[in-house]
Protein backbone atom coordinates (compact mmCIF):
# COMPACT_ATOMS: atom_id res chain seq x y z
CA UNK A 1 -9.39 -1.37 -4.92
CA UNK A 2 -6.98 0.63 -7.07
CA UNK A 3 -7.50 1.92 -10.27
CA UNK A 4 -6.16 -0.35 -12.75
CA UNK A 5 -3.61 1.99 -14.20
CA UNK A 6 -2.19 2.17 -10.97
CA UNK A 7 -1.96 -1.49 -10.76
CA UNK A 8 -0.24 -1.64 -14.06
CA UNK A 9 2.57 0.67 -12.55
CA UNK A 10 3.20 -0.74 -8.76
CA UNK A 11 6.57 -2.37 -8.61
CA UNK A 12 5.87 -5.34 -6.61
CA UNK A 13 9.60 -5.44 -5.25
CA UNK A 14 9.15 -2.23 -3.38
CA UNK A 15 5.39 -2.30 -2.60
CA UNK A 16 4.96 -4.95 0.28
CA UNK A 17 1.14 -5.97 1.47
CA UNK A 18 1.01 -6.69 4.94
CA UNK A 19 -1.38 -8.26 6.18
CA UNK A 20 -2.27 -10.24 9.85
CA UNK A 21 -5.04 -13.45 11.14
CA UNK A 22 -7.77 -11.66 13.24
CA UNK A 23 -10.20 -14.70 15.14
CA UNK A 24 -9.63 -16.66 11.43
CA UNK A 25 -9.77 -13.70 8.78
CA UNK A 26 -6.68 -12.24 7.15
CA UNK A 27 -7.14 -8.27 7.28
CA UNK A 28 -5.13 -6.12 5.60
CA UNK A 29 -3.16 -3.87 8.28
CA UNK A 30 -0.99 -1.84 5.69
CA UNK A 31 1.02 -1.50 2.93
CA UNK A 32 4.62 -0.96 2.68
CA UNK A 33 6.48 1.05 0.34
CA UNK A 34 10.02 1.08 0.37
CA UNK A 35 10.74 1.91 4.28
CA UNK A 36 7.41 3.92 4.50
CA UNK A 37 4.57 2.21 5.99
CA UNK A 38 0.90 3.11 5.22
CA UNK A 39 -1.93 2.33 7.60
CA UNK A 40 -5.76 2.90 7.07
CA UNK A 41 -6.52 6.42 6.79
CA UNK A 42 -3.34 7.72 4.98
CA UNK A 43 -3.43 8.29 1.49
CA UNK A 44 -1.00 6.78 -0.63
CA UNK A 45 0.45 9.55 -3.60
CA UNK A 46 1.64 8.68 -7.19
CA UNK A 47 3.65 11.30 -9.02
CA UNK A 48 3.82 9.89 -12.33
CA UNK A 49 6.91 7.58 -11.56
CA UNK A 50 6.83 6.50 -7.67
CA UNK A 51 4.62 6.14 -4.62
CA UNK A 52 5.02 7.73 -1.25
CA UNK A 53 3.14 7.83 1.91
CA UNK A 54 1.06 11.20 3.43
CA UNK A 55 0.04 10.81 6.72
CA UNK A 56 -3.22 12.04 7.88
């Protein structure tokens, strides 16, 4: 769903997908970035050289 120059730039060792079973389907419940977690509904900021978390 993200742009693919963001993909290009997301450091996969800090950026953690997390993701739970619901009745058989894996849903996507948040993403992790470094200790920040963000949940549906926050918006997730680049800079031009990292990613933080604003909540809504």
């Amino acid at each position: 769903m993200a742009p693919k120059w963001l993909i290009d730039r997301i450091d996969y060792k800090t950026v953690k997908f997390l993701r739970v079973i619901r009745d058989g389907a894996e849903v996507l419940k948040g993403v992790r970035i470094d200790d920040q977690t963000a949940k549906i509904g926050d918006t997730i900021c680049f800079d031009g050289k990292r990613l933080s978390v604003e909540r809504r």
